[in-house]
PDB file of N, CA and C in Angstrom:
ATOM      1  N   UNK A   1     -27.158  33.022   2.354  1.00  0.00           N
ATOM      2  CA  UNK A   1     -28.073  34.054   2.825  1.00  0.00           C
ATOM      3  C   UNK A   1     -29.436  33.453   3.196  1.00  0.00           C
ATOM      4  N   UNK A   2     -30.209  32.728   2.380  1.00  0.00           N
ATOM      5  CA  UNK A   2     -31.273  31.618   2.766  1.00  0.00           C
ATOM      6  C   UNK A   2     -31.163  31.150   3.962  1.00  0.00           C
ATOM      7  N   UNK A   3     -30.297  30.411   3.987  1.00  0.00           N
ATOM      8  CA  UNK A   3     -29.840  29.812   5.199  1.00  0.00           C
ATOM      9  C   UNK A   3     -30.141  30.362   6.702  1.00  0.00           C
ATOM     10  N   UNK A   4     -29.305  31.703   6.273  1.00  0.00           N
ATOM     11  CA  UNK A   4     -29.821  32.551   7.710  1.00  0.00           C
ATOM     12  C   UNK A   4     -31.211  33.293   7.940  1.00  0.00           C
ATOM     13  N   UNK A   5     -31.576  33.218   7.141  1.00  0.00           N
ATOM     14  CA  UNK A   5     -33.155  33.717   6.530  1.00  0.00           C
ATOM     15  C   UNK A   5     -34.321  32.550   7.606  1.00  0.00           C
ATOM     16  N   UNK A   6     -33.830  31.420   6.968  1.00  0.00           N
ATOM     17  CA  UNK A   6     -34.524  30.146   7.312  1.00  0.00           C
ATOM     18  C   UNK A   6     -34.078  29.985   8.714  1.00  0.00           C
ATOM     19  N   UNK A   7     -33.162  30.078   9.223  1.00  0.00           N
ATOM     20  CA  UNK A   7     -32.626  29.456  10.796  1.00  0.00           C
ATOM     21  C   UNK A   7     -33.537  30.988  11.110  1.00  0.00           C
ATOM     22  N   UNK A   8     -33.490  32.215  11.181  1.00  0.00           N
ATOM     23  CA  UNK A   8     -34.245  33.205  11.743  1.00  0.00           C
ATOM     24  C   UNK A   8     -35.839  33.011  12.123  1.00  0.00           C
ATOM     25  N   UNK A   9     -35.873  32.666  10.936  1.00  0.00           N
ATOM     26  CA  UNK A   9     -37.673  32.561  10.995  1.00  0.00           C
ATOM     27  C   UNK A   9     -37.860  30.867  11.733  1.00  0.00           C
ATOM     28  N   UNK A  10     -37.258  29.818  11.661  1.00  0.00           N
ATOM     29  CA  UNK A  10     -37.117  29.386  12.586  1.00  0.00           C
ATOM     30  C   UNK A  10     -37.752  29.256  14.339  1.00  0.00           C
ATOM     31  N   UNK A  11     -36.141  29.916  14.271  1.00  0.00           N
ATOM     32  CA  UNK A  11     -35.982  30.537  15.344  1.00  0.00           C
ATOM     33  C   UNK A  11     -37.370  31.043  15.737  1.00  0.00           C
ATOM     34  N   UNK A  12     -37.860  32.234  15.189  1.00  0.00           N
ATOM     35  CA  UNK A  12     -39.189  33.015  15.710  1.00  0.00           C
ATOM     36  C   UNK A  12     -40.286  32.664  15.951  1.00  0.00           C
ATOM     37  N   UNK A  13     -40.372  31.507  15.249  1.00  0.00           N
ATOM     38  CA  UNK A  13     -42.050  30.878  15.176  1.00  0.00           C
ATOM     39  C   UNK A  13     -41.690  29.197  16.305  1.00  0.00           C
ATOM     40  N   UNK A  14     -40.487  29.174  16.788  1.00  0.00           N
ATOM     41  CA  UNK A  14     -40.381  28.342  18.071  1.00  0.00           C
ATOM     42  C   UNK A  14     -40.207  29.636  19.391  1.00  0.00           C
ATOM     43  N   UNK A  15     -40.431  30.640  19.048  1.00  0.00           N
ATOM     44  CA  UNK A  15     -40.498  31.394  20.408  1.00  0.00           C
ATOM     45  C   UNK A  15     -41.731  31.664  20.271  1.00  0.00           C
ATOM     46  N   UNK A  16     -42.348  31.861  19.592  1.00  0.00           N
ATOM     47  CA  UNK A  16     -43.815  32.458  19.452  1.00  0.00           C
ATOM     48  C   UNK A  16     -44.821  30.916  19.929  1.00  0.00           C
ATOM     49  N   UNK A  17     -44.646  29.985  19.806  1.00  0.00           N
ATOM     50  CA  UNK A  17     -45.119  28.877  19.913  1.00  0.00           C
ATOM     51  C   UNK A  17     -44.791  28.645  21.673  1.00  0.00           C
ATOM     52  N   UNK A  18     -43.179  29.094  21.874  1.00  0.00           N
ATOM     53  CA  UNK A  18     -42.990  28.920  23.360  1.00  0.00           C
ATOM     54  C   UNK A  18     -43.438  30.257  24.148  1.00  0.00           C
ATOM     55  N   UNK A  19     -44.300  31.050  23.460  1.00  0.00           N
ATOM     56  CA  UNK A  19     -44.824  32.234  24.374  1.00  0.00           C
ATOM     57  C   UNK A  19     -46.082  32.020  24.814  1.00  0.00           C
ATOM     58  N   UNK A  20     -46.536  31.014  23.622  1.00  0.00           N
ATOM     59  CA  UNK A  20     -48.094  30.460  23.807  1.00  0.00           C
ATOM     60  C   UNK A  20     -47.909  29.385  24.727  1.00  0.00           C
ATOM     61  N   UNK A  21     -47.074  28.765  24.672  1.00  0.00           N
ATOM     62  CA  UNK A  21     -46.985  27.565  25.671  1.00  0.00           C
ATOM     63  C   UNK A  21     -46.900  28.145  27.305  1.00  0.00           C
ATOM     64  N   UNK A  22     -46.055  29.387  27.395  1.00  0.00           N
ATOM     65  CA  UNK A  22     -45.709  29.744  28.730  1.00  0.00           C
ATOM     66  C   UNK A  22     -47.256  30.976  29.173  1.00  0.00           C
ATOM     67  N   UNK A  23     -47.762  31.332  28.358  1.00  0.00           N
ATOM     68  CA  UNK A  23     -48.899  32.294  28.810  1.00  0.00           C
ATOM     69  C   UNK A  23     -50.332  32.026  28.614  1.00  0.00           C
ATOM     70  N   UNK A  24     -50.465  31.489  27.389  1.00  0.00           N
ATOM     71  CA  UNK A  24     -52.028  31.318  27.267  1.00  0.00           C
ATOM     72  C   UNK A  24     -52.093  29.283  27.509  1.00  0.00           C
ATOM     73  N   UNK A  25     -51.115  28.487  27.159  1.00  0.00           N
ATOM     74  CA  UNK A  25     -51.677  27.193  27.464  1.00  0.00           C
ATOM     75  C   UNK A  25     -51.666  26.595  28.941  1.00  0.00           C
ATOM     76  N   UNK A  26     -51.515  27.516  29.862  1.00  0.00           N
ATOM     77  CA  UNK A  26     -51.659  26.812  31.483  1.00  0.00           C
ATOM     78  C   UNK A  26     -53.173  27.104  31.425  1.00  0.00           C
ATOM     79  N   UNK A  27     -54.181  28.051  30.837  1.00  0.00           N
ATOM     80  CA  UNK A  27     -55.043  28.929  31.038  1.00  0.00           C
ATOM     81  C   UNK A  27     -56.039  28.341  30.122  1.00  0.00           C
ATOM     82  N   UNK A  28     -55.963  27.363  29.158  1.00  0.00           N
ATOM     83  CA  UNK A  28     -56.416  26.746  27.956  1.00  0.00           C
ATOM     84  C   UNK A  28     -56.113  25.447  29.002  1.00  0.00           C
ATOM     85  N   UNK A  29     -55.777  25.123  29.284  1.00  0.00           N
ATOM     86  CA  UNK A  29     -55.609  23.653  29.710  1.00  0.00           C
ATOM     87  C   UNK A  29     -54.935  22.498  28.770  1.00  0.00           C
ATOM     88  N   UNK A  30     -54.778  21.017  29.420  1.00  0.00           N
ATOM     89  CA  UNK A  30     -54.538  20.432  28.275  1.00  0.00           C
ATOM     90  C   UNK A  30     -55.452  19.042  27.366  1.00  0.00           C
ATOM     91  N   UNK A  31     -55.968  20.138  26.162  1.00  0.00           N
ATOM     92  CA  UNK A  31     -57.239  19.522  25.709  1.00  0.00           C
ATOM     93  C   UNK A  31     -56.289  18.981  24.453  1.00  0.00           C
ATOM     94  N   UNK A  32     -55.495  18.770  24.054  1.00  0.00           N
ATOM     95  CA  UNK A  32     -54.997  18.275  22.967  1.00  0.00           C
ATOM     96  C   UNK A  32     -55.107  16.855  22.245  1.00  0.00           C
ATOM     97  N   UNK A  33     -56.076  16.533  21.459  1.00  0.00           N
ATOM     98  CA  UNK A  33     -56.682  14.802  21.421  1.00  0.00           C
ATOM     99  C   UNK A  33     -55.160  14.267  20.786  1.00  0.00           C
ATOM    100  N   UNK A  34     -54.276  14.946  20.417  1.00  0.00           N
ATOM    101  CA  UNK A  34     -53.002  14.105  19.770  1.00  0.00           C
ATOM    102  C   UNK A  34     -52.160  14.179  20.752  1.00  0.00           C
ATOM    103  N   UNK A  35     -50.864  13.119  20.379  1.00  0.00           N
ATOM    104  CA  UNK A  35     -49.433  13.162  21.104  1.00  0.00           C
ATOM    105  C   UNK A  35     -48.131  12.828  20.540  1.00  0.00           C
ATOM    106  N   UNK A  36     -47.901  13.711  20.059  1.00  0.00           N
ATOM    107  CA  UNK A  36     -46.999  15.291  20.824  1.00  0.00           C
ATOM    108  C   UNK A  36     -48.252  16.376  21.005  1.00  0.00           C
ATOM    109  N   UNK A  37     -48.601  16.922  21.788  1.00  0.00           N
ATOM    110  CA  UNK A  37     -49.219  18.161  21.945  1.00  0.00           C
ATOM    111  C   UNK A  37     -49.178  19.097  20.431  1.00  0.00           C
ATOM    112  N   UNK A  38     -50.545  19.792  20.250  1.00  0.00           N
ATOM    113  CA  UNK A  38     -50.175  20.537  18.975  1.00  0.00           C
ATOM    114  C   UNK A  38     -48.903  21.310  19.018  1.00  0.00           C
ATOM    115  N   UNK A  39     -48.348  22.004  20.067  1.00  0.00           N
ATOM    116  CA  UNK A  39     -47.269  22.883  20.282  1.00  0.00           C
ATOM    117  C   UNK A  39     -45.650  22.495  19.984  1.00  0.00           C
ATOM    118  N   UNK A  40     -46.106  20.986  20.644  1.00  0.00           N
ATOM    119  CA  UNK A  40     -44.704  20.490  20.811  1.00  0.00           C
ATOM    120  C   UNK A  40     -44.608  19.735  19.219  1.00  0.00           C
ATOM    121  N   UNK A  41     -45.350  18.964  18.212  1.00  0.00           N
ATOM    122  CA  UNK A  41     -45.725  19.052  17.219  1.00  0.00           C
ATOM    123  C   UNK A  41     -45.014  20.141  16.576  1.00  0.00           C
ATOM    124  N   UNK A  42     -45.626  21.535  16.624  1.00  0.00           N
ATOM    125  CA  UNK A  42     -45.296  22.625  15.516  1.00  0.00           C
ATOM    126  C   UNK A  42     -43.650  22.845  15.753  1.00  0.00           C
ATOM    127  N   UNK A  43     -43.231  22.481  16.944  1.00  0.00           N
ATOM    128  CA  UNK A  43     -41.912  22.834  17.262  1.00  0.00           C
ATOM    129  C   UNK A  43     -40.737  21.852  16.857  1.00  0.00           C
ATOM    130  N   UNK A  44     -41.265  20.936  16.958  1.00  0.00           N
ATOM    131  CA  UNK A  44     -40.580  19.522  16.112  1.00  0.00           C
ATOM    132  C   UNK A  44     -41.107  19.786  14.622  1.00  0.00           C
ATOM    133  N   UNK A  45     -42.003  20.105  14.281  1.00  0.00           N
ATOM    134  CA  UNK A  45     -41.958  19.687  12.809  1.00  0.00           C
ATOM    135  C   UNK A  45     -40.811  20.977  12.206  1.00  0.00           C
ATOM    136  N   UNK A  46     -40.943  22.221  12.590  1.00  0.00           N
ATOM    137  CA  UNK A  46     -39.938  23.308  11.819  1.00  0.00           C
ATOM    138  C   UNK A  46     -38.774  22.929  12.672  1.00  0.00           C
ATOM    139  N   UNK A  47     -37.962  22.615  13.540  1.00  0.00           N
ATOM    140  CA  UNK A  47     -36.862  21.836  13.709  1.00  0.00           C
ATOM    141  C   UNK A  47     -36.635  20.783  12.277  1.00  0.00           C
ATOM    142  N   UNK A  48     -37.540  19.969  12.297  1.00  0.00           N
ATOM    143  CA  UNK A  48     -36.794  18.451  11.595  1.00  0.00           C
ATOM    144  C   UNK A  48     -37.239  19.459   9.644  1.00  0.00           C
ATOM    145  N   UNK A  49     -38.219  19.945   9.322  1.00  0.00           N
ATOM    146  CA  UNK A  49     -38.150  20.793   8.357  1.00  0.00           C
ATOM    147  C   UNK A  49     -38.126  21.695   7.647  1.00  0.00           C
ATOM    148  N   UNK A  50     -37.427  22.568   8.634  1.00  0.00           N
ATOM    149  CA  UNK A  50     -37.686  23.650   8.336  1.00  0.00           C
ATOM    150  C   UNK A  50     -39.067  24.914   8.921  1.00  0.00           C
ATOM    151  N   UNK A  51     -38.133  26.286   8.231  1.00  0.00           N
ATOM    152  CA  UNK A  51     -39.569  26.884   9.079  1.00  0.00           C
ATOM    153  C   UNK A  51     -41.050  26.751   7.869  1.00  0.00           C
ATOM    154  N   UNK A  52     -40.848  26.716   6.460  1.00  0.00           N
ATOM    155  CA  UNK A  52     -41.896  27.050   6.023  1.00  0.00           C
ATOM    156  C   UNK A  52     -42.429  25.596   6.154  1.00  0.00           C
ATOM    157  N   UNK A  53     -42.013  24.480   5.348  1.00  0.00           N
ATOM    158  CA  UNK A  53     -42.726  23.052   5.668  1.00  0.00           C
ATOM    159  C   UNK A  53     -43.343  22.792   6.871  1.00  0.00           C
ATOM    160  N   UNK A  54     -42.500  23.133   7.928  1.00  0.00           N
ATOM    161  CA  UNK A  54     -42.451  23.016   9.384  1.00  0.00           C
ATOM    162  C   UNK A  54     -44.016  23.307   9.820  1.00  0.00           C
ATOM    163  N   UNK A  55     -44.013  24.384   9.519  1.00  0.00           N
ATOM    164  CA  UNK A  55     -44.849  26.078   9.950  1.00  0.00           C
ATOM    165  C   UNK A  55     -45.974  25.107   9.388  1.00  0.00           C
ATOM    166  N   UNK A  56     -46.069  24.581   7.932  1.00  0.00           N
ATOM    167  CA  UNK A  56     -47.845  24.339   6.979  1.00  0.00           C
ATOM    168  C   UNK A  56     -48.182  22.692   7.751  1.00  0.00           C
ATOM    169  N   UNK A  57     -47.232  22.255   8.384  1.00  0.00           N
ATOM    170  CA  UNK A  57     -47.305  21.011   8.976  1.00  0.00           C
ATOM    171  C   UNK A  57     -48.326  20.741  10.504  1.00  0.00           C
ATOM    172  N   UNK A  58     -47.752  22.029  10.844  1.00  0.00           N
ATOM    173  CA  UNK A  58     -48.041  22.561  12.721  1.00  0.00           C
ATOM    174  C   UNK A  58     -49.529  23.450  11.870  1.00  0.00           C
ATOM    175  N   UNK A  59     -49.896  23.811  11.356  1.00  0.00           N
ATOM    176  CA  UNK A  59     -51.195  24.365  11.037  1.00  0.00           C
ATOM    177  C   UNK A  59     -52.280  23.751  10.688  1.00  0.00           C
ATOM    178  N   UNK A  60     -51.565  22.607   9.805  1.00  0.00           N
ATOM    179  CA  UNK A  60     -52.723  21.665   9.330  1.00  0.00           C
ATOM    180  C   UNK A  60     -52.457  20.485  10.461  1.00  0.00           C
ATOM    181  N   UNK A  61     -51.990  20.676  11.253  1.00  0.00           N
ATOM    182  CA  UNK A  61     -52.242  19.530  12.925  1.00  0.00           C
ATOM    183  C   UNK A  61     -53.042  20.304  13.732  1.00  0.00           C
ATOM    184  N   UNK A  62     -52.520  21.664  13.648  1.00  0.00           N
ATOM    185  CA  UNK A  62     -53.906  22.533  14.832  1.00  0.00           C
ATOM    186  C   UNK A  62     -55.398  22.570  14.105  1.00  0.00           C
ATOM    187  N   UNK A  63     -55.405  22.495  12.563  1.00  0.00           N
ATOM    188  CA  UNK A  63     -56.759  22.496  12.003  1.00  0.00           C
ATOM    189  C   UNK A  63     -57.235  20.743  12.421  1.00  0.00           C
ATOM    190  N   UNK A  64     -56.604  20.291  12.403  1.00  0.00           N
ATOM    191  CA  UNK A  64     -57.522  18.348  12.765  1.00  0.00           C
ATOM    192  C   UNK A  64     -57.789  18.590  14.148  1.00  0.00           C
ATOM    193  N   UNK A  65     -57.121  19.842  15.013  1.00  0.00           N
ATOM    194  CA  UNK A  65     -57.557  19.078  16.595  1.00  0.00           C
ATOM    195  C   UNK A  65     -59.188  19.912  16.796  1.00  0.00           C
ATOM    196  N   UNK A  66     -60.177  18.735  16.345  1.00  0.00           N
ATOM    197  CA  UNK A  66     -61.306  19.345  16.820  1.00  0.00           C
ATOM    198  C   UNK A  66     -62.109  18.091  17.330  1.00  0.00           C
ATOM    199  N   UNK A  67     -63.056  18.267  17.817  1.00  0.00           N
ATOM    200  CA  UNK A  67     -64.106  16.954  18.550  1.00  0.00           C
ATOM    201  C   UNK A  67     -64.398  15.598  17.660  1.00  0.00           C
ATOM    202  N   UNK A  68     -64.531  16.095  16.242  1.00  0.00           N
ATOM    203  CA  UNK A  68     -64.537  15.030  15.585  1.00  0.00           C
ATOM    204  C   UNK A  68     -63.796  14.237  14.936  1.00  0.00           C
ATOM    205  N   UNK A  69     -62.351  14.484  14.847  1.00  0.00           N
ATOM    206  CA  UNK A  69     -61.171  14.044  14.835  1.00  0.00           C
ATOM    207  C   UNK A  69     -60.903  12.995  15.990  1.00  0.00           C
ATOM    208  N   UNK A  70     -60.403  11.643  15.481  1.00  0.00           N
ATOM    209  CA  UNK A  70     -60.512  10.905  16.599  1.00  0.00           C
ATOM    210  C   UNK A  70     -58.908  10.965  17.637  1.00  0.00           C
ATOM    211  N   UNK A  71     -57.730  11.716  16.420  1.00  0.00           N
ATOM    212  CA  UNK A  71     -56.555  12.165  17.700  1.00  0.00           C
ATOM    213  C   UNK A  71     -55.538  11.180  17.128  1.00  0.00           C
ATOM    214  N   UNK A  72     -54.889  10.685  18.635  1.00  0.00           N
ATOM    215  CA  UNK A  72     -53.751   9.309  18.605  1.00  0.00           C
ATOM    216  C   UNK A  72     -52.817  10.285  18.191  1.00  0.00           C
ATOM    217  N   UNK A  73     -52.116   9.397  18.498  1.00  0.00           N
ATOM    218  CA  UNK A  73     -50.173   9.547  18.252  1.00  0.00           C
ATOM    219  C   UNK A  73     -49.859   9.631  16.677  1.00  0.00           C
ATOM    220  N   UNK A  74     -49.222  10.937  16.831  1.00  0.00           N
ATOM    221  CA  UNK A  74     -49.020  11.513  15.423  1.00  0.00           C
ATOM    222  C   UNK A  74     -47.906  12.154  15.310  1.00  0.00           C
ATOM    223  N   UNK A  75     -46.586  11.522  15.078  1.00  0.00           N
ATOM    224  CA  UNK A  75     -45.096  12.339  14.838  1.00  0.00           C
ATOM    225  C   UNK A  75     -44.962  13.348  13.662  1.00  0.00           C
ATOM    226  N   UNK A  76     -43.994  13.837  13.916  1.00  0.00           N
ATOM    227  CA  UNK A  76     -43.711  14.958  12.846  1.00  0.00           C
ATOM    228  C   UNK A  76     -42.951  14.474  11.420  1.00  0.00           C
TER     229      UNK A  76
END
C-alpha cells in the first residue's frame, strides 16, 4: 500500500515541477547557477529517492540557488 502511496506522490510532484517547467520557466528565464537545473535536479532526485527524500533534496537545492552561492555541478 506504501508503495503505491509513494509512486503517486511521486508521480505528482514530477508533474507539478513539469508544469513549472512548461509555464512559468520560459518566462523566468534560465538563471540557474547549478547543473542539472534546479527542476531537472528535483526531478532526478525523487526518481533516484523517492518522493519524500527526493522532495527535502530539490528544496534545499532551490534554497542554495541565490547570488551568493557560488553554483557548479551538483548531482542528485
Amino acid at each position: 500500500m506504501m508503495r503505491w502511496i509513494n509512486r503517486g506522490l511521486s508521480l505528482l510532484l514530477i508533474a507539478l515541477v513539469r508544469l513549472y517547467q512548461i509555464t512559468l520557466g520560459p518566462f523566468l528565464g534560465g538563471h540557474c547557477r547549478f547543473q542539472p537545473t534546479c527542476s531537472r535536479y528535483f526531478i532526478a532526485a525523487v526518481q533516484k529517492h523517492g518522493p519524500w527524500k527526493g522532495a527535502w533534496m530539490g528544496i534545499w537545492r532551490i534554497l542554495k540557488c541565490h547570488p551568493f552561492h557560488r553554483g557548479g555541478y551538483d548531482p542528485p
